[in-house]
N, C-alpha and C. Protein backbone atom coordinates (compact mmCIF):
# COMPACT_ATOMS: atom_id res chain seq x y z
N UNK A 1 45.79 -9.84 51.95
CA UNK A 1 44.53 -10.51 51.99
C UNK A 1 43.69 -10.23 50.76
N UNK A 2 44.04 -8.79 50.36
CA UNK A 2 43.04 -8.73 49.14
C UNK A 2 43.64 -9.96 47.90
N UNK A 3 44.70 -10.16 47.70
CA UNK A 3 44.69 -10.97 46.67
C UNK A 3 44.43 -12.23 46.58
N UNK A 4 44.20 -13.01 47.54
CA UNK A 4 43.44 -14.03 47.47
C UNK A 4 42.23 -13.94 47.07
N UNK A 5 41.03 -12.65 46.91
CA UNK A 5 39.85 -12.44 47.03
C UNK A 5 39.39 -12.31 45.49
N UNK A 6 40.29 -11.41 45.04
CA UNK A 6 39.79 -12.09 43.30
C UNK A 6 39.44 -12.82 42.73
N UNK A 7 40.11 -13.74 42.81
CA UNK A 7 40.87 -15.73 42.23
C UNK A 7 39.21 -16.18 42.97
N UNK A 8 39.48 -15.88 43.77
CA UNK A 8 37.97 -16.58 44.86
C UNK A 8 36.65 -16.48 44.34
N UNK A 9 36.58 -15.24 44.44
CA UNK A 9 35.21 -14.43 43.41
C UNK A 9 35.26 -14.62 42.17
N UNK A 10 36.05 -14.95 41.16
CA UNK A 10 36.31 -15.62 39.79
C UNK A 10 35.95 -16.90 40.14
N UNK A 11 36.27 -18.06 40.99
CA UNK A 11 36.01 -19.27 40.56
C UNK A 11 34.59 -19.30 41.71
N UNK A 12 34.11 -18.86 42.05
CA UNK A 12 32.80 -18.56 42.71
C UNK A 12 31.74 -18.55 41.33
N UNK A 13 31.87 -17.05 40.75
CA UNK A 13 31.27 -16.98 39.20
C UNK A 13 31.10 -17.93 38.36
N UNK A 14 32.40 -18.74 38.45
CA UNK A 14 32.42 -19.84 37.33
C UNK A 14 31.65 -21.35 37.59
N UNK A 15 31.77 -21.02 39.06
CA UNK A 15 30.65 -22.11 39.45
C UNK A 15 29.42 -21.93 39.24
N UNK A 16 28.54 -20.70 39.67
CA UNK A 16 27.53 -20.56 40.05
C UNK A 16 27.01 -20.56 38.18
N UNK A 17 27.84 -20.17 37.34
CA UNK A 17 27.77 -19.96 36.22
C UNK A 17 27.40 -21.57 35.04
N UNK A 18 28.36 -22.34 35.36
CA UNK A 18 28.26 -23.95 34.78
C UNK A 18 27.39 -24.09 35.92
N UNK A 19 26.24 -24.27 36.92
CA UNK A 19 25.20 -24.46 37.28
C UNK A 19 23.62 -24.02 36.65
N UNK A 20 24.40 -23.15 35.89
CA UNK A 20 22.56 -22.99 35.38
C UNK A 20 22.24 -23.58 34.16
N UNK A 21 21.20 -23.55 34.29
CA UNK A 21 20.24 -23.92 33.11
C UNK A 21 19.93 -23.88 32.43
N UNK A 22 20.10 -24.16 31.21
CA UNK A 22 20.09 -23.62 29.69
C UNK A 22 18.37 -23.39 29.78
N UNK A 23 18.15 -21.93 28.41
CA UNK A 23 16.84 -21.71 28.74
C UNK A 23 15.95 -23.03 27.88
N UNK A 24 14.96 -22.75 28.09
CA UNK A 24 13.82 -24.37 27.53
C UNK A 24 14.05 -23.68 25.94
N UNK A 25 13.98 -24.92 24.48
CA UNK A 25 13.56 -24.59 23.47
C UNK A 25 12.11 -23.76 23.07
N UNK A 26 12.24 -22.21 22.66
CA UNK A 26 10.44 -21.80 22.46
C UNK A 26 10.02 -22.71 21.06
N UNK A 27 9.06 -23.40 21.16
CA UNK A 27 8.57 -23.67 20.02
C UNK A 27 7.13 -22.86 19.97
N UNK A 28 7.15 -22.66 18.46
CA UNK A 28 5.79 -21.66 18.40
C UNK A 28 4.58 -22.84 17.95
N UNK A 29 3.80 -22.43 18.45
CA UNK A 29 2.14 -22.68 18.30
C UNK A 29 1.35 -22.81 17.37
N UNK A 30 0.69 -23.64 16.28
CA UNK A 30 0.61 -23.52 14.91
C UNK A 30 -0.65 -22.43 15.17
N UNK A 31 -0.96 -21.53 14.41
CA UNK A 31 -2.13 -20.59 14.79
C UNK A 31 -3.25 -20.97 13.26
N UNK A 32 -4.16 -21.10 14.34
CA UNK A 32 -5.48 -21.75 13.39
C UNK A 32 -6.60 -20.69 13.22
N UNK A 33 -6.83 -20.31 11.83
CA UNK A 33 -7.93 -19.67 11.62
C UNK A 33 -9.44 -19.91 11.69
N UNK A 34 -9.98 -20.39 13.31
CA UNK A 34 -11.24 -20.89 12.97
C UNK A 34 -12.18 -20.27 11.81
N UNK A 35 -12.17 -19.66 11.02
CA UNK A 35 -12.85 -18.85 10.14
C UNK A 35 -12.33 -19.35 8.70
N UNK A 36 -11.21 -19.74 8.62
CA UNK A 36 -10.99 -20.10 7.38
C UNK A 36 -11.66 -21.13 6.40
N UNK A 37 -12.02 -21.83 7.32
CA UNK A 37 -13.02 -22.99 6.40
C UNK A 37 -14.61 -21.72 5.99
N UNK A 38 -14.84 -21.19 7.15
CA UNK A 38 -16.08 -20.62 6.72
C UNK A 38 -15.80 -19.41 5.34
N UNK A 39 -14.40 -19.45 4.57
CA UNK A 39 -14.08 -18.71 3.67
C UNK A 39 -14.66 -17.46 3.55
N UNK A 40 -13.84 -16.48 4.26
CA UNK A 40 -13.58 -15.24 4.47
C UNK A 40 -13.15 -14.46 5.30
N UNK A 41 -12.89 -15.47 6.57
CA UNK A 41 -12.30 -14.75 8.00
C UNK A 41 -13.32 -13.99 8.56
N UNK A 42 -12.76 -13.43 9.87
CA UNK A 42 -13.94 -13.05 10.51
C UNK A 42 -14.85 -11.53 9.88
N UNK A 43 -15.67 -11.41 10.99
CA UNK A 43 -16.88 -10.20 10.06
C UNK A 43 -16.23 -8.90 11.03
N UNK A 44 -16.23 -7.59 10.39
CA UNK A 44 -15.69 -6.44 11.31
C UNK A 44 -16.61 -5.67 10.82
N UNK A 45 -17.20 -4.85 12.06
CA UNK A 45 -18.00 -3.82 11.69
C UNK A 45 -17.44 -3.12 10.47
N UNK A 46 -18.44 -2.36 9.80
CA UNK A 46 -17.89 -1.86 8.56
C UNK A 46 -17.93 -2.71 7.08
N UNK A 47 -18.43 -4.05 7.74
CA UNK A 47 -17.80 -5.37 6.32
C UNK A 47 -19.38 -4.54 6.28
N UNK A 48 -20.62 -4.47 6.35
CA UNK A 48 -21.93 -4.52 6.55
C UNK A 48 -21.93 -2.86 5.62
N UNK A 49 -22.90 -3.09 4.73
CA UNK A 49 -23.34 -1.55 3.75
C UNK A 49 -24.65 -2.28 3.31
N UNK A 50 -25.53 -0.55 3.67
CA UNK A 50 -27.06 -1.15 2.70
C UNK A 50 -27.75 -2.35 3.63
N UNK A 51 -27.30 -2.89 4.41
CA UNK A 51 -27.97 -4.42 4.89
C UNK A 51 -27.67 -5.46 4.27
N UNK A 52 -26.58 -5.40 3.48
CA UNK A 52 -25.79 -6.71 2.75
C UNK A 52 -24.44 -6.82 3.08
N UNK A 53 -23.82 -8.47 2.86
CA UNK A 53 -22.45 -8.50 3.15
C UNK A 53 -22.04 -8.87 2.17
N UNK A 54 -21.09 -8.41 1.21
CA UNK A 54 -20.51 -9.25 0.15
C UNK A 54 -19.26 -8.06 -0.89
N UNK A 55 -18.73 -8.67 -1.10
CA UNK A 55 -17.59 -8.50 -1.82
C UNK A 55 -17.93 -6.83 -2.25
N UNK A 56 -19.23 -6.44 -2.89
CA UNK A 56 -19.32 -4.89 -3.37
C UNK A 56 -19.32 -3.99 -3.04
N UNK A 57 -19.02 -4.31 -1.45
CA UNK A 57 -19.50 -3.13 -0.36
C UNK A 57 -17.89 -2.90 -0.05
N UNK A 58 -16.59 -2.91 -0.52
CA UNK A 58 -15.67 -2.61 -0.35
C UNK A 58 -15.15 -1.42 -0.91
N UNK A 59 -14.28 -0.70 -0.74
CA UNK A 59 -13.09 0.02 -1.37
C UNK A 59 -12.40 -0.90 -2.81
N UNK A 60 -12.02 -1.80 -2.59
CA UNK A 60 -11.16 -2.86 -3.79
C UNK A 60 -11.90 -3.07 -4.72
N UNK A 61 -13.59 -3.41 -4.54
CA UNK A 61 -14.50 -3.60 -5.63
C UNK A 61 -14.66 -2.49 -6.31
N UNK A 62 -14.39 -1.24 -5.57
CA UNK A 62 -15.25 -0.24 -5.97
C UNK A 62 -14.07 0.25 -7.08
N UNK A 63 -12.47 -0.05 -6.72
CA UNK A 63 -11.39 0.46 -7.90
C UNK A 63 -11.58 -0.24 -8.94
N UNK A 64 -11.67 -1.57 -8.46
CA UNK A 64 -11.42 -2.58 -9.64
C UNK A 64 -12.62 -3.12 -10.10
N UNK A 65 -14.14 -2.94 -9.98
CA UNK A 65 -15.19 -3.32 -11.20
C UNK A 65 -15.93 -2.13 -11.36
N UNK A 66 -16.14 -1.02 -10.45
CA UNK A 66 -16.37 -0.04 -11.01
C UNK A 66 -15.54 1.23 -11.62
N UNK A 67 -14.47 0.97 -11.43
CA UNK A 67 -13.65 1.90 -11.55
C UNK A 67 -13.83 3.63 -11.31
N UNK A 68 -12.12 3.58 -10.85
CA UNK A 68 -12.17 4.72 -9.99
C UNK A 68 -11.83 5.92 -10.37
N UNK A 69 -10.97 6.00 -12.26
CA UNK A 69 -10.14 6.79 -12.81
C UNK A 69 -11.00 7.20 -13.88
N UNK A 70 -10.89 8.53 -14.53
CA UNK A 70 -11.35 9.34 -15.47
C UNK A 70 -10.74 9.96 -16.03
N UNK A 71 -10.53 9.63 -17.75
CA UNK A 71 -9.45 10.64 -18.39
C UNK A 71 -9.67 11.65 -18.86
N UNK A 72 -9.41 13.06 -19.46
CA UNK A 72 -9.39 13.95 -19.81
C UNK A 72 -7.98 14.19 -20.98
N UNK A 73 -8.88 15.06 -21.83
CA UNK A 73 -7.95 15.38 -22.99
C UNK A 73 -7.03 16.82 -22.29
N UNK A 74 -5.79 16.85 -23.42
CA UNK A 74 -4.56 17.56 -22.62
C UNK A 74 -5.73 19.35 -22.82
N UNK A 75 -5.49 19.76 -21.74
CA UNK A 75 -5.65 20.98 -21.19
C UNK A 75 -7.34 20.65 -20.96
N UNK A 76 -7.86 19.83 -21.27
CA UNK A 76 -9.66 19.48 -21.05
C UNK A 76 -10.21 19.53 -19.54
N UNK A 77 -11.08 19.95 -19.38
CA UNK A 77 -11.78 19.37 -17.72
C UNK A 77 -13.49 19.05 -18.79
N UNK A 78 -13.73 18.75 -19.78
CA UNK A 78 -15.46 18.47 -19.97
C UNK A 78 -14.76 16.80 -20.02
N UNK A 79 -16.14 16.33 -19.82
CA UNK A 79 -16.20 14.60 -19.56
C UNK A 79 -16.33 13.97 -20.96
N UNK A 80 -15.26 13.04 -21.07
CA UNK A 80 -16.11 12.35 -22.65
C UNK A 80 -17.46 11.19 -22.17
N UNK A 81 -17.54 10.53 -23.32
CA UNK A 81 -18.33 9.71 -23.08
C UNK A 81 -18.01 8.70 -21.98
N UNK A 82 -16.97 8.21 -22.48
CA UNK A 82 -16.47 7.05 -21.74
C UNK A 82 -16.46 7.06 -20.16
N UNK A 83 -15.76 8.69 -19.96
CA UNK A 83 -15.67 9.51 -18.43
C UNK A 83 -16.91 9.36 -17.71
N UNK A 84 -18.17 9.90 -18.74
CA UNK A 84 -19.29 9.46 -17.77
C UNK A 84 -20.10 8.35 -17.38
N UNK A 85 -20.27 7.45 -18.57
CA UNK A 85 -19.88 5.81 -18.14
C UNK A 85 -19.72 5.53 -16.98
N UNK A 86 -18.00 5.50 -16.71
CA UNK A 86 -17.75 5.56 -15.43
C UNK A 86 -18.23 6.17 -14.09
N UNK A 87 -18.17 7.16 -14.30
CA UNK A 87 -18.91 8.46 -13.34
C UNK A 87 -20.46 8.25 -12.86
N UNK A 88 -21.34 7.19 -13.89
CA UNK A 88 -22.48 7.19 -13.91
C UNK A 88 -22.56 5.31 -13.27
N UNK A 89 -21.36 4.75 -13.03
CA UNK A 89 -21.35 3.51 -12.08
C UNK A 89 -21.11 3.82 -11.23
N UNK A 90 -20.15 4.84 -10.63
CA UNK A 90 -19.53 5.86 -9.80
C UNK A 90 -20.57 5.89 -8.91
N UNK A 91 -21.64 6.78 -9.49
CA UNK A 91 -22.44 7.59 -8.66
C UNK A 91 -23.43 6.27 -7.99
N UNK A 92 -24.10 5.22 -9.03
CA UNK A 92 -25.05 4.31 -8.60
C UNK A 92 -24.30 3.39 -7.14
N UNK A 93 -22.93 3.24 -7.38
CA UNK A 93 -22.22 2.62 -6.35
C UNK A 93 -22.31 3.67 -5.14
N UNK A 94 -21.93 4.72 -5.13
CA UNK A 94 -22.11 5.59 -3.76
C UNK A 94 -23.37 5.51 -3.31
N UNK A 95 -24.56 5.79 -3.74
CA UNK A 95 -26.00 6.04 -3.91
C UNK A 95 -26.40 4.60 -2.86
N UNK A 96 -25.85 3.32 -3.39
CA UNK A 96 -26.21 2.18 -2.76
C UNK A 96 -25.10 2.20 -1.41
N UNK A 97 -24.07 2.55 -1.72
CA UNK A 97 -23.11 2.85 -0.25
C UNK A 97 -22.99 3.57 0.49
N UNK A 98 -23.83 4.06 0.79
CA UNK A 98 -23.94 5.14 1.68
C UNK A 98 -23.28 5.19 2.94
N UNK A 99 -22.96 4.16 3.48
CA UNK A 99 -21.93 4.74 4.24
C UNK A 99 -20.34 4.75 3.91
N UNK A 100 -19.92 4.95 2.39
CA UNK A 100 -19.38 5.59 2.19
C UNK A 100 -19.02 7.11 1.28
N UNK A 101 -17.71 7.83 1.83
CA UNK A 101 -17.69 8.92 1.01
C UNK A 101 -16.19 9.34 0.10
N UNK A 102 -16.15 10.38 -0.86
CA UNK A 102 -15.48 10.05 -1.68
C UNK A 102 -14.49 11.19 -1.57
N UNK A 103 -13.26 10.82 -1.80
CA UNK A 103 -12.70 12.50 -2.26
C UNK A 103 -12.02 12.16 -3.58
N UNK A 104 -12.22 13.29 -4.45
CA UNK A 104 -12.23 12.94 -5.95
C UNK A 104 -10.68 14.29 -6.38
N UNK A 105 -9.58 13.24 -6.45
CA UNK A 105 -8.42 14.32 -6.90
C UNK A 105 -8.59 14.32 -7.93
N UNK A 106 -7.82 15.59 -8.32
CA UNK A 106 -7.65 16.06 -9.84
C UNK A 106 -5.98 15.84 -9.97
N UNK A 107 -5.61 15.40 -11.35
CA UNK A 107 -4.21 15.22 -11.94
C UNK A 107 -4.49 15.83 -13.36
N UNK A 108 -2.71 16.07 -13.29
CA UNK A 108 -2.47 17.07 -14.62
C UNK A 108 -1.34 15.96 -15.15
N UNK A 109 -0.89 16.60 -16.61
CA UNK A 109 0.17 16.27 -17.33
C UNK A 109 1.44 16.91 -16.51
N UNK A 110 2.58 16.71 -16.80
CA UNK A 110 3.57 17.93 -16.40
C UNK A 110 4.08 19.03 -17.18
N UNK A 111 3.18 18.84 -18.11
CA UNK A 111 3.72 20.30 -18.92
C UNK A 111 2.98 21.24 -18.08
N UNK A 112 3.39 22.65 -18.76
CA UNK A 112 3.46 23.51 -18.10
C UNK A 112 3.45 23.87 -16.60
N UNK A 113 3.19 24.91 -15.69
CA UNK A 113 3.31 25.51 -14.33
C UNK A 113 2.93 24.49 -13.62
N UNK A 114 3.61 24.73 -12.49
CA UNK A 114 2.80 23.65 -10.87
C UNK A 114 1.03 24.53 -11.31
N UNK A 115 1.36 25.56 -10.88
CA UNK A 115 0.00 26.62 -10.72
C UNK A 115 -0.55 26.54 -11.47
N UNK A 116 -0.57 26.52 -12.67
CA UNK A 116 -1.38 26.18 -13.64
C UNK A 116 -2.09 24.48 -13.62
N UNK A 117 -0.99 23.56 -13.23
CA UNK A 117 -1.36 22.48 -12.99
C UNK A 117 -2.47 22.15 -12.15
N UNK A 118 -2.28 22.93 -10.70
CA UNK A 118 -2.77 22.61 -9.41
C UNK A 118 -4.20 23.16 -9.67
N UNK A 119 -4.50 24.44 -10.68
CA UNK A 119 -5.88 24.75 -10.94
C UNK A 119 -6.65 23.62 -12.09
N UNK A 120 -5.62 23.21 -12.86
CA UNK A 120 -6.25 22.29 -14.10
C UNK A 120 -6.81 21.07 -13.30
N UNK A 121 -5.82 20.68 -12.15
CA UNK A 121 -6.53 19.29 -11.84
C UNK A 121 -7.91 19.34 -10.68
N UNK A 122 -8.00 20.93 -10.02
CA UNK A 122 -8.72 20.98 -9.21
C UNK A 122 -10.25 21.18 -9.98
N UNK A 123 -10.18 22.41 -11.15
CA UNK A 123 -11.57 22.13 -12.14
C UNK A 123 -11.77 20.88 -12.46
N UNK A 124 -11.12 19.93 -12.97
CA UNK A 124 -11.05 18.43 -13.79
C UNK A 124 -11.95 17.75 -12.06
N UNK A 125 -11.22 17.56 -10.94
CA UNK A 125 -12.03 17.10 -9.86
C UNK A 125 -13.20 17.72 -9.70
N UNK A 126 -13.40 19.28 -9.96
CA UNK A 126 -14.94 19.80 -9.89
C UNK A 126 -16.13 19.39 -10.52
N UNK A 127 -15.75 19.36 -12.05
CA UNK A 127 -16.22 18.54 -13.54
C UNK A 127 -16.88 17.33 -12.66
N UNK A 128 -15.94 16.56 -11.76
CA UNK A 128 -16.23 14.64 -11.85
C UNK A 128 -17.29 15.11 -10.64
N UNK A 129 -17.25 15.89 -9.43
CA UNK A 129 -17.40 16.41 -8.13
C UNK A 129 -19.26 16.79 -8.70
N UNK A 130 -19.62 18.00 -9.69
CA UNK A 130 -20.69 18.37 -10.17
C UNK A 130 -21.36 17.25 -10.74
N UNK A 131 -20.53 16.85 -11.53
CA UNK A 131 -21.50 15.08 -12.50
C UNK A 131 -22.07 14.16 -10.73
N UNK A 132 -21.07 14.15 -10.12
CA UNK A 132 -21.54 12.48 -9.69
C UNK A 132 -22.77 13.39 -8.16
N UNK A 133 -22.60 14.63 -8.55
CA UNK A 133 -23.76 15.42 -7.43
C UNK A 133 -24.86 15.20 -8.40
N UNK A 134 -25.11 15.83 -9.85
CA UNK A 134 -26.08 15.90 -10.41
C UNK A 134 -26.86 14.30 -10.39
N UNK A 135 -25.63 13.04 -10.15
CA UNK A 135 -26.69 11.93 -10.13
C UNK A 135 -27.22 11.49 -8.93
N UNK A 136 -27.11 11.89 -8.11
CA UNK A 136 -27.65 11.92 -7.00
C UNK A 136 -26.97 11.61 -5.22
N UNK A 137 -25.42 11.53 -5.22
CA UNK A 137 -25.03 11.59 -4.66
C UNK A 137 -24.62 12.99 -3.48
N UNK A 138 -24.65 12.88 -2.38
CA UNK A 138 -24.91 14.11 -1.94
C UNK A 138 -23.59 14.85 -1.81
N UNK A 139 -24.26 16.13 -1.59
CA UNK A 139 -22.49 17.11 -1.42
C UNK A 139 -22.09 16.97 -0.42
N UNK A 140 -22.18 16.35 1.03
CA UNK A 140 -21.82 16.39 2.17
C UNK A 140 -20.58 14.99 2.30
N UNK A 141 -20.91 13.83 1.15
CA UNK A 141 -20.20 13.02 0.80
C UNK A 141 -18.86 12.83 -0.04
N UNK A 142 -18.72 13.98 -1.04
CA UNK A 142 -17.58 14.35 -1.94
C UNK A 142 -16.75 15.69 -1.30
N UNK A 143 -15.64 15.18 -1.86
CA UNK A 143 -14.75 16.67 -1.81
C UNK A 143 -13.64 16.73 -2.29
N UNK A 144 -13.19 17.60 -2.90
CA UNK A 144 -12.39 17.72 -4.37
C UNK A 144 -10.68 18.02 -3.43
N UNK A 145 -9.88 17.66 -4.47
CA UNK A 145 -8.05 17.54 -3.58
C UNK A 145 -7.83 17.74 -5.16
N UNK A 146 -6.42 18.85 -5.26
CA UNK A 146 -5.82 18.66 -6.54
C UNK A 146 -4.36 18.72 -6.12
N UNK A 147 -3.63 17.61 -7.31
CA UNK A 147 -2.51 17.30 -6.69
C UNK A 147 -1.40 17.61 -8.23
N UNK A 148 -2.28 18.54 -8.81
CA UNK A 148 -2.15 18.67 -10.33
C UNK A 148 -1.05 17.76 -10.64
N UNK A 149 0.04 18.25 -10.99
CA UNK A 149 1.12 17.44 -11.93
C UNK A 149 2.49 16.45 -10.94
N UNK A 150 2.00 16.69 -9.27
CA UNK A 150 2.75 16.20 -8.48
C UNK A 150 2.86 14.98 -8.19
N UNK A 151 1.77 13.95 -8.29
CA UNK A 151 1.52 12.71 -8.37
C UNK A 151 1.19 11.87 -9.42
N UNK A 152 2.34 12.04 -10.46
CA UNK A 152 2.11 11.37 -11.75
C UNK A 152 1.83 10.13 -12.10
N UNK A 153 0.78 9.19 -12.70
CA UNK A 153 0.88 7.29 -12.44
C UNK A 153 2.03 7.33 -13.43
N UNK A 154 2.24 7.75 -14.72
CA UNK A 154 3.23 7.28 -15.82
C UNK A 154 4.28 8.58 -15.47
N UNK A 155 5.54 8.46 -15.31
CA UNK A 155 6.71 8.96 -15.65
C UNK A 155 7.45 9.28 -16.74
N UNK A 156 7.38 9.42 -17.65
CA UNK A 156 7.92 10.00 -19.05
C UNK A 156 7.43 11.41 -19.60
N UNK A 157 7.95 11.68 -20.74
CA UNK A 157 7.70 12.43 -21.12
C UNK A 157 7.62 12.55 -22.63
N UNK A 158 6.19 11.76 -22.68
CA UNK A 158 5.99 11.48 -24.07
C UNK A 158 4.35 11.48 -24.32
N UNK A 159 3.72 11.85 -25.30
CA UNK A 159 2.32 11.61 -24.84
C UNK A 159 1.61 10.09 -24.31
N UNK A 160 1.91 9.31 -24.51
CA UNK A 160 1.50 7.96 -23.78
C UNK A 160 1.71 8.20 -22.17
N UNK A 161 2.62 8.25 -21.83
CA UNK A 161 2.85 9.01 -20.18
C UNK A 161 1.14 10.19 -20.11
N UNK A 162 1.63 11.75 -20.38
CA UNK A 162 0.65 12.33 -20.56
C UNK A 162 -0.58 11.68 -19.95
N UNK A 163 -1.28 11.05 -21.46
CA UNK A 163 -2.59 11.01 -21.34
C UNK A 163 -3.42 10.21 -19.96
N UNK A 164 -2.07 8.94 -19.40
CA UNK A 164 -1.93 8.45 -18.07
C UNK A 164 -2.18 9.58 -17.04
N UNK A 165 -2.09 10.48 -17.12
CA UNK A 165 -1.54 11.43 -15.86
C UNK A 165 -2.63 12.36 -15.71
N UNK A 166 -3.33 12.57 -16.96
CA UNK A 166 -4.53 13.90 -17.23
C UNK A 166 -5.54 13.06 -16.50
N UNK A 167 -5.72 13.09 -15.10
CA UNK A 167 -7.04 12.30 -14.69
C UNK A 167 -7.90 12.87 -13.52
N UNK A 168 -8.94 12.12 -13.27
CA UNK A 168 -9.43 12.42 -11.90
C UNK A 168 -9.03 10.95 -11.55
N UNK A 169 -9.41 10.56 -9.89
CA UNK A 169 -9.17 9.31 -9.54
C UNK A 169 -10.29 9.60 -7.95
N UNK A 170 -11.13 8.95 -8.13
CA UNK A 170 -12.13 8.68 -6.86
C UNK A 170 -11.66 7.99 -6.16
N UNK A 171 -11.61 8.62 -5.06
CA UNK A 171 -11.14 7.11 -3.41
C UNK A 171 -12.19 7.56 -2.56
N UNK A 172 -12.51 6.27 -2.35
CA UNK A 172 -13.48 6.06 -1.60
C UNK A 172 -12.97 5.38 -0.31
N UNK A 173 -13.82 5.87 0.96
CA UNK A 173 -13.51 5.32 2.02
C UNK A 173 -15.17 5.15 2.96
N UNK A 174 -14.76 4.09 3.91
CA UNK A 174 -16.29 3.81 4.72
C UNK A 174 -15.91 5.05 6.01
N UNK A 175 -16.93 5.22 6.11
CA UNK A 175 -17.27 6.59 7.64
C UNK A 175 -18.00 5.65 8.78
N UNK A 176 -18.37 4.67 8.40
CA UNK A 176 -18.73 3.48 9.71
C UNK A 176 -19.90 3.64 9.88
N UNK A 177 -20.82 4.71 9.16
CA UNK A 177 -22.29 4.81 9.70
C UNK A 177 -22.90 4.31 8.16
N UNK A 178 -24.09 4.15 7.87
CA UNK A 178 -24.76 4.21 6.71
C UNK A 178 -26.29 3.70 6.52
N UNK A 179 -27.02 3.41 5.48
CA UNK A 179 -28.37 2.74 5.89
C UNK A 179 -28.27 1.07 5.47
């Protein structure tokens, strides 16, 4: 008796099987940005600094028109001219952003020691850390990271590399509160 019961239960399967239903085609949904005509997408807490909305109150503005990098001569932490320039848009941009704050790394060349490095780039962040306090940004807002010779932008080993690498670099981020 059992062998009839296989064959049975096989063409049982095969029925119940050519009975179903292929699943429905998913077609997807075109997704519409009601915001896109109003050119800029929607508003997220945080877009808002100072009581204004606009492009300056970002992180991206703040790398790319005020800039965020400061060079130093090989073994140097004093500011040239140019350094404070920067440092002195630096500071007027925080001053008006207040709700954001900064942490200012220090970078080295790769010559010589990690240790030697890791102290060169942490004075070089102190240097940028003291300037952008003396203009009026507060100390509760900055704080110094040295990453001396470990996070190089140029890779070689030639002075053009180098003088790439001897830097501070400000990043700025929003804390969500501000005036």
């Amino acid at each position: 008796m059992i062998v009839w019961k296989k064959p049975v239960a096989a063409a049982l399967l095969l029925t119940l099987a050519a009975c179903a239903q292929p699943a429905p085609p998913v077609t997807q949904a075109a997704v519409v940005d009601p915001y896109a005509a109003a050119g800029g997408g929607a508003l997220y807490q945080g877009d808002l600094a100072g009581g204004t909305l606009g492009a300056e109150a970002t992180a991206q503005y703040f790398n790319d028109t005020v800039g965020n990098t400061v060079l130093f001569a090989a073994n140097q932490t004093a500011l040239t001219a140019e350094a404070r320039g920067i440092l002195a848009r630096q500071a007027q941009w925080l001053n008006t952003h207040t709700n954001f704050n900064a942490v200012v790394q220090g970078h080295a060349e790769e010559t010589g020691t990690r240790e030697y490095n890791l102290a060169l780039g942490a004075r070089r962040a102190s240097a940028v850390q003291e300037y952008l306090i003396a203009q009026g940004v507060g100390t509760d807002r900055i704080r110094t990271l040295s990453f001396g010779k470990e996070r190089p932008r140029a890779v070689c080993s030639d002075e053009g590399c180098y003088a790439q690498n001897r830097r501070v670099v400000t990043v700025v981020s929003a804390t969500g509160a501000g005036s």
